[in-house]
PDB file of N, CA and C in Angstrom:
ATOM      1  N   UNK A   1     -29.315  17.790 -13.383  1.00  0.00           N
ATOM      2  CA  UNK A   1     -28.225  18.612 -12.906  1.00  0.00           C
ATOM      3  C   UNK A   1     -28.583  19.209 -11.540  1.00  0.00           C
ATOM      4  N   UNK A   2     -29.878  19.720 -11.452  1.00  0.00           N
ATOM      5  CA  UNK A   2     -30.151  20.535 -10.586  1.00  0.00           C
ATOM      6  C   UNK A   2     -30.499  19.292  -9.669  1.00  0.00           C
ATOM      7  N   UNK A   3     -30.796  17.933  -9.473  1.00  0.00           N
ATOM      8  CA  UNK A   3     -30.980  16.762  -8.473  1.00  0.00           C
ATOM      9  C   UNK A   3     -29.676  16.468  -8.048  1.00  0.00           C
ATOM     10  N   UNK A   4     -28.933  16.350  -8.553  1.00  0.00           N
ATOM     11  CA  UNK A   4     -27.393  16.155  -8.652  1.00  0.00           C
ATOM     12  C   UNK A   4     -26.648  17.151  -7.457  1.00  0.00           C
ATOM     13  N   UNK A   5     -26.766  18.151  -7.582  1.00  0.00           N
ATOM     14  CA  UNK A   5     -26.630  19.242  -6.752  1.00  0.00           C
ATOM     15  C   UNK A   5     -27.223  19.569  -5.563  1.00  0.00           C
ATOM     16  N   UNK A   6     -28.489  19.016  -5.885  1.00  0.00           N
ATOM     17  CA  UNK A   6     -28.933  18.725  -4.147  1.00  0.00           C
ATOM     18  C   UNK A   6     -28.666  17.646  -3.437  1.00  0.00           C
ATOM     19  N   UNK A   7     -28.568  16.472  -3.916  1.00  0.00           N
ATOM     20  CA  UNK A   7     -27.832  15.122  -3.408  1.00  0.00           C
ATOM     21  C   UNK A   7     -26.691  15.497  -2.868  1.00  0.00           C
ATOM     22  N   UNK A   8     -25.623  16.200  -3.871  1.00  0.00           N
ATOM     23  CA  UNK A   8     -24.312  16.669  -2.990  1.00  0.00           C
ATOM     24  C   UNK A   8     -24.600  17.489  -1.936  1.00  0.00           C
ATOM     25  N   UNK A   9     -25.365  18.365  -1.916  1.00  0.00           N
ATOM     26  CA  UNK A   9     -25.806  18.867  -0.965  1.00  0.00           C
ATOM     27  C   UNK A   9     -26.373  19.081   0.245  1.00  0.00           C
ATOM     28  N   UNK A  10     -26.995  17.682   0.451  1.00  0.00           N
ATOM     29  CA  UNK A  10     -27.735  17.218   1.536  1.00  0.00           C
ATOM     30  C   UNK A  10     -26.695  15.760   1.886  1.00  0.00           C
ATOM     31  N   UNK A  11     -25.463  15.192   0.861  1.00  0.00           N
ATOM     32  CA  UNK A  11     -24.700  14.313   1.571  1.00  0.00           C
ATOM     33  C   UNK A  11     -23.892  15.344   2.371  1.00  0.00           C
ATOM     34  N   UNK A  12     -23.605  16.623   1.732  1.00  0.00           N
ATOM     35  CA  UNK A  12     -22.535  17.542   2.637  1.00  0.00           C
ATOM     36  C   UNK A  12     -22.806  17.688   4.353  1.00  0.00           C
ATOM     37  N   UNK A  13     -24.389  17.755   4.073  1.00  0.00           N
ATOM     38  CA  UNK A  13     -25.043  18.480   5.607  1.00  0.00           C
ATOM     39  C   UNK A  13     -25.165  17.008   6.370  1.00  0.00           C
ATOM     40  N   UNK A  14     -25.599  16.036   5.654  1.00  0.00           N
ATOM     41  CA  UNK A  14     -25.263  14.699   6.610  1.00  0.00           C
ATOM     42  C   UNK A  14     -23.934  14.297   7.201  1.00  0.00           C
ATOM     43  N   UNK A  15     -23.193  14.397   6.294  1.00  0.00           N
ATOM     44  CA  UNK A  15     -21.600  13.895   6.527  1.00  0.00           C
ATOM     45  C   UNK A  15     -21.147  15.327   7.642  1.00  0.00           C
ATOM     46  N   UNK A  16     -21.470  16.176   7.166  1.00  0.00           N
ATOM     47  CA  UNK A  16     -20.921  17.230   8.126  1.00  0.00           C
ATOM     48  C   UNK A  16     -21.223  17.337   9.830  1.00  0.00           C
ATOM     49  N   UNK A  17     -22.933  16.569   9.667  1.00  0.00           N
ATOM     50  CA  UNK A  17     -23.103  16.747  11.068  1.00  0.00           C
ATOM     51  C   UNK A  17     -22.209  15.631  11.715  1.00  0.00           C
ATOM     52  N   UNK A  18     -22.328  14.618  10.860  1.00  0.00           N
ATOM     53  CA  UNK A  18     -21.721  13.130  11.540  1.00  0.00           C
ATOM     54  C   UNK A  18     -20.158  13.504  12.203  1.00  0.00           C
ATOM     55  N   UNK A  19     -19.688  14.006  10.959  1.00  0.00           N
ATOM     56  CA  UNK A  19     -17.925  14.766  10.833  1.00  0.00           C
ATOM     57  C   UNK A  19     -17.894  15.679  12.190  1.00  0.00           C
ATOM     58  N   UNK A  20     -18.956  16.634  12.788  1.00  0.00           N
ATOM     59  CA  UNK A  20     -18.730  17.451  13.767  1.00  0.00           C
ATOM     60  C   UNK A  20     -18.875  16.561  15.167  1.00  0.00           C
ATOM     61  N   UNK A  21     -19.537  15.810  15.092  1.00  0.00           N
ATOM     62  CA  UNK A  21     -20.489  15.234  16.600  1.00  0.00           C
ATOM     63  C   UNK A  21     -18.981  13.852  16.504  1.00  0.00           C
ATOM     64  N   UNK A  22     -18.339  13.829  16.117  1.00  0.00           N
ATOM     65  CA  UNK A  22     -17.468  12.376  15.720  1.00  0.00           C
ATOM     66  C   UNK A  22     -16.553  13.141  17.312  1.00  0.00           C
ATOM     67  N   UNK A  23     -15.952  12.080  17.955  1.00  0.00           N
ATOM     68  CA  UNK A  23     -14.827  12.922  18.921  1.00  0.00           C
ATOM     69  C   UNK A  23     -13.462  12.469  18.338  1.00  0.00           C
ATOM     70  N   UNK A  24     -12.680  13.372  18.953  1.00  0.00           N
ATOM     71  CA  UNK A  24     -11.324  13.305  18.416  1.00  0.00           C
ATOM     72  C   UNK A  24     -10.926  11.552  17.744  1.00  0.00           C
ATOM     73  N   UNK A  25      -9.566  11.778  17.724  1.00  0.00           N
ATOM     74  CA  UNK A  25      -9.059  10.240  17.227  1.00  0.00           C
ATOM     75  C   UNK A  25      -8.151  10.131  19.011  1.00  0.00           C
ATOM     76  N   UNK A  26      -8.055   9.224  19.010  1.00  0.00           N
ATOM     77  CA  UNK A  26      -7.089   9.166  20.339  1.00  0.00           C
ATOM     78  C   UNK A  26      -5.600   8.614  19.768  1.00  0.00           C
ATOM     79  N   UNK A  27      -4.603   8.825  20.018  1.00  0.00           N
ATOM     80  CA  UNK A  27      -3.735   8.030  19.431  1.00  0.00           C
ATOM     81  C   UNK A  27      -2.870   7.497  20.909  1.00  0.00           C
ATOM     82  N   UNK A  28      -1.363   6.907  20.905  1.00  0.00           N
ATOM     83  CA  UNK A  28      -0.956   6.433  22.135  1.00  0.00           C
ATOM     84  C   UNK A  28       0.402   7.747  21.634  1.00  0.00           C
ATOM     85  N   UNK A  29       0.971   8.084  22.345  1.00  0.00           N
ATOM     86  CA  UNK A  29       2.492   8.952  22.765  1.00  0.00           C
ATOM     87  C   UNK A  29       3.078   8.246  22.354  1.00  0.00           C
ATOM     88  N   UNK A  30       3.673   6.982  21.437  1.00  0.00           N
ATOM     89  CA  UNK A  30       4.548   5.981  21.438  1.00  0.00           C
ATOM     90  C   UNK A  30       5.567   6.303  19.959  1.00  0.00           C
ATOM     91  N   UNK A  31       4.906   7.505  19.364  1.00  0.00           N
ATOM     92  CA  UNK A  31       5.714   7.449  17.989  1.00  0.00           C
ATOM     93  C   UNK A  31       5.378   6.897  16.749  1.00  0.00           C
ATOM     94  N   UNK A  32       4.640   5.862  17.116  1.00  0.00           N
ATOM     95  CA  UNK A  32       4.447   5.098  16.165  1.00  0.00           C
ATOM     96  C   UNK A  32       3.223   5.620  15.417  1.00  0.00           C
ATOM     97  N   UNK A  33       3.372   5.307  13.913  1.00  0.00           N
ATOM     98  CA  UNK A  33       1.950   5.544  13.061  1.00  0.00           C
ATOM     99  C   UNK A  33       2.063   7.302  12.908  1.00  0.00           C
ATOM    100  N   UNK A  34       3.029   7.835  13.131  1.00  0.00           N
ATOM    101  CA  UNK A  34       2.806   9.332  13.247  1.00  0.00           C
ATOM    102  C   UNK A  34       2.517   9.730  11.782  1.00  0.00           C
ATOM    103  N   UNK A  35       3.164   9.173  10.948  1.00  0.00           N
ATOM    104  CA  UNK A  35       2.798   9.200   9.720  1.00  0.00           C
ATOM    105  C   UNK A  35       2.231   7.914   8.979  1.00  0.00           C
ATOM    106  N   UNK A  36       1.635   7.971   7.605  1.00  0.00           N
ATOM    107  CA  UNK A  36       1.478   6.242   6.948  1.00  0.00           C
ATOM    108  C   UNK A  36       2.454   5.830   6.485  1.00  0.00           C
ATOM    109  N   UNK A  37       2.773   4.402   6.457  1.00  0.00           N
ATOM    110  CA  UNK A  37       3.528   3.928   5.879  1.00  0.00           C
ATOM    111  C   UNK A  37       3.615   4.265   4.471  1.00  0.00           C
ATOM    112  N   UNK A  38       4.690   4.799   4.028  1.00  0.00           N
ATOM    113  CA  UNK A  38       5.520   5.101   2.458  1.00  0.00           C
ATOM    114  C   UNK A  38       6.354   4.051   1.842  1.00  0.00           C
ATOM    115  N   UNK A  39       5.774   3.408   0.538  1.00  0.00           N
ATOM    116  CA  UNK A  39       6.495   2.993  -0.363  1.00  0.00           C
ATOM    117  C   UNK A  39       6.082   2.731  -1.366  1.00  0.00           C
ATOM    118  N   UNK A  40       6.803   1.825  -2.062  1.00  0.00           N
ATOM    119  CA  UNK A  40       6.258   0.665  -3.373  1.00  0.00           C
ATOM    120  C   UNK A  40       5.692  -0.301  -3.370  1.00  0.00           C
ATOM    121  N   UNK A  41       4.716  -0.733  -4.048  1.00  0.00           N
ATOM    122  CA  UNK A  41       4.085  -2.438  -4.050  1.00  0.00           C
ATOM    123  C   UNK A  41       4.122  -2.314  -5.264  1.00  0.00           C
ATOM    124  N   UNK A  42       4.643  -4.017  -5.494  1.00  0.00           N
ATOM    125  CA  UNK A  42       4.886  -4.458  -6.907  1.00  0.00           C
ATOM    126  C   UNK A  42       3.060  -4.204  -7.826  1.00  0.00           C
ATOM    127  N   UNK A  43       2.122  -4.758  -7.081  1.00  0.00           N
ATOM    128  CA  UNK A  43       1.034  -5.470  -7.497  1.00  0.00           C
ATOM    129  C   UNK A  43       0.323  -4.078  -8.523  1.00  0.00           C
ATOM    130  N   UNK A  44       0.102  -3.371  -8.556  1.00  0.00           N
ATOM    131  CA  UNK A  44      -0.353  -2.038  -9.507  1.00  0.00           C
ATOM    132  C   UNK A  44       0.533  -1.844 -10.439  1.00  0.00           C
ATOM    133  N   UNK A  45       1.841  -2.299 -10.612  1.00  0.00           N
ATOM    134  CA  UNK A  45       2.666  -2.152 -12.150  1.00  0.00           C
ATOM    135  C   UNK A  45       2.618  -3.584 -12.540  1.00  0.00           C
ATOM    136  N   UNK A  46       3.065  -4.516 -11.871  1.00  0.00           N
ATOM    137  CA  UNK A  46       3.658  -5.761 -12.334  1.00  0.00           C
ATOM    138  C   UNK A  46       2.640  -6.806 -12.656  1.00  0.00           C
ATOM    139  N   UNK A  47       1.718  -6.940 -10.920  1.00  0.00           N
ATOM    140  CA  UNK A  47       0.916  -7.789 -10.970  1.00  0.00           C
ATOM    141  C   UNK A  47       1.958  -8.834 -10.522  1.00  0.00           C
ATOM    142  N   UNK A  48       1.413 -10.422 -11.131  1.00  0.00           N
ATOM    143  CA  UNK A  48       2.478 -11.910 -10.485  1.00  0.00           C
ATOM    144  C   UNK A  48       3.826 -12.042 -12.045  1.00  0.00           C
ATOM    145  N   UNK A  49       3.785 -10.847 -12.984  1.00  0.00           N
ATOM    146  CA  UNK A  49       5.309 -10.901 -13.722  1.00  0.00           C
ATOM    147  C   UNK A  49       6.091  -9.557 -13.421  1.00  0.00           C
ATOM    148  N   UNK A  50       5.984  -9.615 -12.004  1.00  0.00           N
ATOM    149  CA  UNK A  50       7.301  -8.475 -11.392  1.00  0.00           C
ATOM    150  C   UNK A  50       8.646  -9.910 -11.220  1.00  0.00           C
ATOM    151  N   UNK A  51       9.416  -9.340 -11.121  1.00  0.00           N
ATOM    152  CA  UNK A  51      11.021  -9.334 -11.447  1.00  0.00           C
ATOM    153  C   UNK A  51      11.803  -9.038 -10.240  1.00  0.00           C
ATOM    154  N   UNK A  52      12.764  -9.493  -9.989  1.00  0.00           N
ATOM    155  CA  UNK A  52      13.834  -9.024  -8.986  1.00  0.00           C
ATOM    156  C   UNK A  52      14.571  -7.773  -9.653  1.00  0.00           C
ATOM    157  N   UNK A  53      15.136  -7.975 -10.778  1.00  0.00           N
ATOM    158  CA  UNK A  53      14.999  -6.765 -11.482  1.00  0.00           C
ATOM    159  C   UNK A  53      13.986  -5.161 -11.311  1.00  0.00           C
ATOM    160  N   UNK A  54      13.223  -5.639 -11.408  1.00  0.00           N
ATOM    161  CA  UNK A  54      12.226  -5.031 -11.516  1.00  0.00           C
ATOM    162  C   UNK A  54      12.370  -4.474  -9.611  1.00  0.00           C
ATOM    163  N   UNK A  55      11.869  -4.684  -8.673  1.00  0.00           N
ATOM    164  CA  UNK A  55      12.355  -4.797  -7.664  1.00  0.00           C
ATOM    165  C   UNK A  55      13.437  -3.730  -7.021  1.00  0.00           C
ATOM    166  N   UNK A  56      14.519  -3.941  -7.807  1.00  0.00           N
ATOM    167  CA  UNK A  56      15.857  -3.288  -7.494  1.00  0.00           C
ATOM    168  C   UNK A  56      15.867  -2.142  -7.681  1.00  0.00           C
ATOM    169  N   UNK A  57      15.382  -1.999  -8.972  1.00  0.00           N
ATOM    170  CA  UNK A  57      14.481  -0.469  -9.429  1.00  0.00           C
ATOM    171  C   UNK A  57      14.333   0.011  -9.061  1.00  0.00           C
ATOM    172  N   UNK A  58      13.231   0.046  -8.670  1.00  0.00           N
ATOM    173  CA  UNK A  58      12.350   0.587  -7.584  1.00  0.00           C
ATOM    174  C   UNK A  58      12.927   1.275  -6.581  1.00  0.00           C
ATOM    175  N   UNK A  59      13.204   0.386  -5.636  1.00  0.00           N
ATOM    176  CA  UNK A  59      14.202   0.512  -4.679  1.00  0.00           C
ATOM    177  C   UNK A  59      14.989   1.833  -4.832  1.00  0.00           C
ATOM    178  N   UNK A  60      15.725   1.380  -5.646  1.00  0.00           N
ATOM    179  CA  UNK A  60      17.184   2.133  -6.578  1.00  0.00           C
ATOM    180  C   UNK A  60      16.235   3.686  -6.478  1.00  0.00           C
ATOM    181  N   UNK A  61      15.195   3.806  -7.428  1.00  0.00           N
ATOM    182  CA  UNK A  61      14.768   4.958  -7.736  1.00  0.00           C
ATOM    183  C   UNK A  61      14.258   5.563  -6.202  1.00  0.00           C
ATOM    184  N   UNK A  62      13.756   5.424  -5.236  1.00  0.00           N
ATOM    185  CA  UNK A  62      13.147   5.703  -4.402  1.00  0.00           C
ATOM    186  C   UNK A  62      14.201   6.626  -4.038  1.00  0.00           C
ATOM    187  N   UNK A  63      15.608   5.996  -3.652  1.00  0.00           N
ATOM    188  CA  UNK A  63      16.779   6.458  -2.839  1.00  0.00           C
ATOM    189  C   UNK A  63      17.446   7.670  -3.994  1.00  0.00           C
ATOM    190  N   UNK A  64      17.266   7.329  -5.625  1.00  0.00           N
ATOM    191  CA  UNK A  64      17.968   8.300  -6.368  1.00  0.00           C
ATOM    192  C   UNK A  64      16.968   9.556  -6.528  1.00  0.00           C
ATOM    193  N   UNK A  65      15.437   9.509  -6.396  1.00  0.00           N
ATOM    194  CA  UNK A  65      15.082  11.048  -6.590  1.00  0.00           C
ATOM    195  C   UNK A  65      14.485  11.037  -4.855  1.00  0.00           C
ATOM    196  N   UNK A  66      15.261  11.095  -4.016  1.00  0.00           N
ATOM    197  CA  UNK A  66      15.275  11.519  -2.593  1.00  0.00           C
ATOM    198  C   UNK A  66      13.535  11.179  -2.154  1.00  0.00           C
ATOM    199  N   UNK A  67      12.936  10.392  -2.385  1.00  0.00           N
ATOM    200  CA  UNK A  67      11.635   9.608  -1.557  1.00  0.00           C
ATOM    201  C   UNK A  67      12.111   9.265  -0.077  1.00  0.00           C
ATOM    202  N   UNK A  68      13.297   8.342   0.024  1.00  0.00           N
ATOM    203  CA  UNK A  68      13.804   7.624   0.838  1.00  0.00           C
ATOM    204  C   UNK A  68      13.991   8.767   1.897  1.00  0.00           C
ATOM    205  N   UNK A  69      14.665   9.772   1.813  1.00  0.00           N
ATOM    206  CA  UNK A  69      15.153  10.963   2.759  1.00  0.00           C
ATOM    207  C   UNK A  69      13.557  11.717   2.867  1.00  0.00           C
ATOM    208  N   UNK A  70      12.714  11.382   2.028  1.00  0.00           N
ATOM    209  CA  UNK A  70      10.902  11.806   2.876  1.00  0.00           C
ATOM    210  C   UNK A  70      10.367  10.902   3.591  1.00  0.00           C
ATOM    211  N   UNK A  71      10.826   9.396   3.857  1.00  0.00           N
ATOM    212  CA  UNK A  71      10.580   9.015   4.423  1.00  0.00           C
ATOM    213  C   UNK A  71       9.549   7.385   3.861  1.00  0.00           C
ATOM    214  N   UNK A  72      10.086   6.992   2.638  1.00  0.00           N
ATOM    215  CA  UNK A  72       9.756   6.304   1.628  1.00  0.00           C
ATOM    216  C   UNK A  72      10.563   5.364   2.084  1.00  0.00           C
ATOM    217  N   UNK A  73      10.157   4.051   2.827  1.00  0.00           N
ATOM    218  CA  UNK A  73      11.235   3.301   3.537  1.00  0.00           C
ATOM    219  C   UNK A  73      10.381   1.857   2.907  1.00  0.00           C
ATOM    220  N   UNK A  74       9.600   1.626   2.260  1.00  0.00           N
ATOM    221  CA  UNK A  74       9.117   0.115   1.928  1.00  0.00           C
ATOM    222  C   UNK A  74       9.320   0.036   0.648  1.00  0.00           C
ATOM    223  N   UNK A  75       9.646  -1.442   0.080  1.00  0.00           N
ATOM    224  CA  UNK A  75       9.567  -1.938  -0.890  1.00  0.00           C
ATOM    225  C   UNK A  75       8.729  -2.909  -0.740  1.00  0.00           C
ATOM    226  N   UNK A  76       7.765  -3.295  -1.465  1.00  0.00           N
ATOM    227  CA  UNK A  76       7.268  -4.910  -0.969  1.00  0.00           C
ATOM    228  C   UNK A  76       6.701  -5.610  -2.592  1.00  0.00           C
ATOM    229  N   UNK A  77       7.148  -6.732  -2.274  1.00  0.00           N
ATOM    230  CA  UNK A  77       6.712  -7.667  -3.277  1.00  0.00           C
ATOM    231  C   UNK A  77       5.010  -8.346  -3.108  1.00  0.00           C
ATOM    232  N   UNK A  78       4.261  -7.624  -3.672  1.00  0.00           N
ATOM    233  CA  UNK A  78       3.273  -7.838  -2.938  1.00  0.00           C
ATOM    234  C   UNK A  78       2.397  -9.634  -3.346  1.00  0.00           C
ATOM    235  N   UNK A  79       2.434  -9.920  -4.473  1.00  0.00           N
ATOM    236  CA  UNK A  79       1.872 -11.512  -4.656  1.00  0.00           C
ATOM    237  C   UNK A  79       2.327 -12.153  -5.659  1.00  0.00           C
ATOM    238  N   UNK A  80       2.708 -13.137  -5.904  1.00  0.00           N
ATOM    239  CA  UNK A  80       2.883 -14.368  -6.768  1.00  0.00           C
ATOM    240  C   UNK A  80       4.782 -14.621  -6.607  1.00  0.00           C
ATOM    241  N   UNK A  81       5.093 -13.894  -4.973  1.00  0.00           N
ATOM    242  CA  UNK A  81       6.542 -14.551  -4.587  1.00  0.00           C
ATOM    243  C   UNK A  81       6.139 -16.000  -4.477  1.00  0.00           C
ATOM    244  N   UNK A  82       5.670 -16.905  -3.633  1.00  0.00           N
ATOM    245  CA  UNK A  82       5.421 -17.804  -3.073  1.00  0.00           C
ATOM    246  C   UNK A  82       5.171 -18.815  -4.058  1.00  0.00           C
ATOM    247  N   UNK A  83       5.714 -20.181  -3.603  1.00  0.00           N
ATOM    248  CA  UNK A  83       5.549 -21.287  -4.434  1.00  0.00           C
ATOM    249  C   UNK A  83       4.065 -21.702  -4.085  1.00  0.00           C
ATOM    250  N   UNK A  84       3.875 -22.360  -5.195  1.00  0.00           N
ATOM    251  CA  UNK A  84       2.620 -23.659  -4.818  1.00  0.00           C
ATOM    252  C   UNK A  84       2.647 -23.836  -3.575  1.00  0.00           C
ATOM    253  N   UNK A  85       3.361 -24.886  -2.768  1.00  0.00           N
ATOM    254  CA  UNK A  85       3.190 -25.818  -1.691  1.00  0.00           C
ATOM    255  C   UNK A  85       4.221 -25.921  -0.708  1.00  0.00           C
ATOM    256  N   UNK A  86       3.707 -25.128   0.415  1.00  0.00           N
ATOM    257  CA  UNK A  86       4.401 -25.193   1.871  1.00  0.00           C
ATOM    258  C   UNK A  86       5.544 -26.009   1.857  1.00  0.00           C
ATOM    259  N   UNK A  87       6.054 -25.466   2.886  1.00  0.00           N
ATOM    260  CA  UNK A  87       7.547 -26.583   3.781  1.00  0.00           C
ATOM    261  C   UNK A  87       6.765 -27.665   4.534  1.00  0.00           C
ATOM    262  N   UNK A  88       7.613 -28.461   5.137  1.00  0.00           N
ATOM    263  CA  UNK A  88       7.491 -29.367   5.933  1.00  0.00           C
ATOM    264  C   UNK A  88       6.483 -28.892   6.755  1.00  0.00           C
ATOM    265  N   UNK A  89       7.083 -27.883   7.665  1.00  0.00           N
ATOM    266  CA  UNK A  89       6.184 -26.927   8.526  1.00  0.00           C
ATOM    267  C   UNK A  89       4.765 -26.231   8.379  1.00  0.00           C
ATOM    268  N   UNK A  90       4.535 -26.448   7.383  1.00  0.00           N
ATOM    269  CA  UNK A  90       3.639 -26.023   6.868  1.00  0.00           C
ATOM    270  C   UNK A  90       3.849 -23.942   6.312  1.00  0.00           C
ATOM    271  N   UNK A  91       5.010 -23.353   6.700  1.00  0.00           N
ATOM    272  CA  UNK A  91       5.219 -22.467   6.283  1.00  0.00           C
ATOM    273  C   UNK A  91       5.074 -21.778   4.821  1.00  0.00           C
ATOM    274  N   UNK A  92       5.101 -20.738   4.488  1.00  0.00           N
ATOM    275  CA  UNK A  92       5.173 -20.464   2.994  1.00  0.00           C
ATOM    276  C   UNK A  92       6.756 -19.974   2.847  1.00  0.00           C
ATOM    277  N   UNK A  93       7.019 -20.632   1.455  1.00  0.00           N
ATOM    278  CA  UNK A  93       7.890 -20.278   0.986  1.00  0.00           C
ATOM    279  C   UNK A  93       8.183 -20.011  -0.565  1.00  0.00           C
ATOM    280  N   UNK A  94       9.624 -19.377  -0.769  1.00  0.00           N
ATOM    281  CA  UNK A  94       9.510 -18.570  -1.766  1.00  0.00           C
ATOM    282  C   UNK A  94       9.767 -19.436  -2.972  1.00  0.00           C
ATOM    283  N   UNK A  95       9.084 -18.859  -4.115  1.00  0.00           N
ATOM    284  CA  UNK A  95       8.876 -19.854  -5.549  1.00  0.00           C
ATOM    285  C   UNK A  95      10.298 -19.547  -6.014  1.00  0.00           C
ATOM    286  N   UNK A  96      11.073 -20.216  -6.469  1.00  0.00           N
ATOM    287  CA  UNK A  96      12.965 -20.678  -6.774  1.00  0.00           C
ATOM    288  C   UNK A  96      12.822 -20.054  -8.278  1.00  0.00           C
ATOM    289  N   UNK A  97      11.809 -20.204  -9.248  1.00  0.00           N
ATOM    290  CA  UNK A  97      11.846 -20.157 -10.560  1.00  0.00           C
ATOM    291  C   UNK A  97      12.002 -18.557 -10.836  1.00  0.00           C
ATOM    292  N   UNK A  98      13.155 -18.864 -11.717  1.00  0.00           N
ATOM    293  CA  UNK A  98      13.326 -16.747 -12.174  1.00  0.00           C
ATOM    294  C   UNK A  98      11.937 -16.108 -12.369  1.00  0.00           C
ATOM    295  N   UNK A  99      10.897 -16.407 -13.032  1.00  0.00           N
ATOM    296  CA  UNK A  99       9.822 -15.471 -13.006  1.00  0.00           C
ATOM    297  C   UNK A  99       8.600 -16.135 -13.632  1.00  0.00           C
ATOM    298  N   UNK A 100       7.827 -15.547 -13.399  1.00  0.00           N
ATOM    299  CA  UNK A 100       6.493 -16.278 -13.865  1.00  0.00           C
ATOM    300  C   UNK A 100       5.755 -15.535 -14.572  1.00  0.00           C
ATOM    301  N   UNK A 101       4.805 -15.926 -15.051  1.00  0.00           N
ATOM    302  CA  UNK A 101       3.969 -14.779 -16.207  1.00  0.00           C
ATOM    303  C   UNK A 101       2.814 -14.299 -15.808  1.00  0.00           C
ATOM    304  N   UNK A 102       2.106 -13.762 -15.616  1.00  0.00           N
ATOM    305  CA  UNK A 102       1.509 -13.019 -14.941  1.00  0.00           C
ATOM    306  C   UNK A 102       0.100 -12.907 -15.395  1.00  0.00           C
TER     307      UNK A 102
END
């Protein structure tokens, strides 16, 4: 207990000096990044058996308990949209089949 407590203790005084001697962040005047990006990703509930359904939800809910008006502007489908095997182009594109199992 009492090693435990000095470890935190001596990471505090390391991290702290590092944390003081660090110089500012610089950012650009442009607006951008002023805040992080806010939303949903499928991949932490669904995983690859999220739903368009499922999806709409989301969405839906963001805008009905006022997220959207804080500034909650993404939805994203995050993996197992995509079929097997590219276009012509070699592009990715989206898997046609209602849903897959996960």
């Amino acid at each position: 207990m009492a090693r435990n407590r000095l470890l935190s203790a001596l990471a505090a005084l390391l991290l702290g000096s590092q944390l003081a001697a660090a110089p500012p962040a610089a950012a650009l005047q442009n607006g951008l990044a002023r805040i992080p990006p806010m939303g949903w990703n499928s991949w932490n509930k669904y995983g690859c058996a999220v739903t368009e359904a499922n999806v709409e939800a989301q969405a839906d809910a963001i805008v009905a308990t006022g997220l959207s008006a804080l500034g909650y502007s993404y939805v994203t489908v995050d993996d197992c949209w995509m079929a097997a095997a590219r276009d012509a182009a070699g592009a990715l594109q989206a898997d046609r089949r209602a849903s897959r199992p996960g």
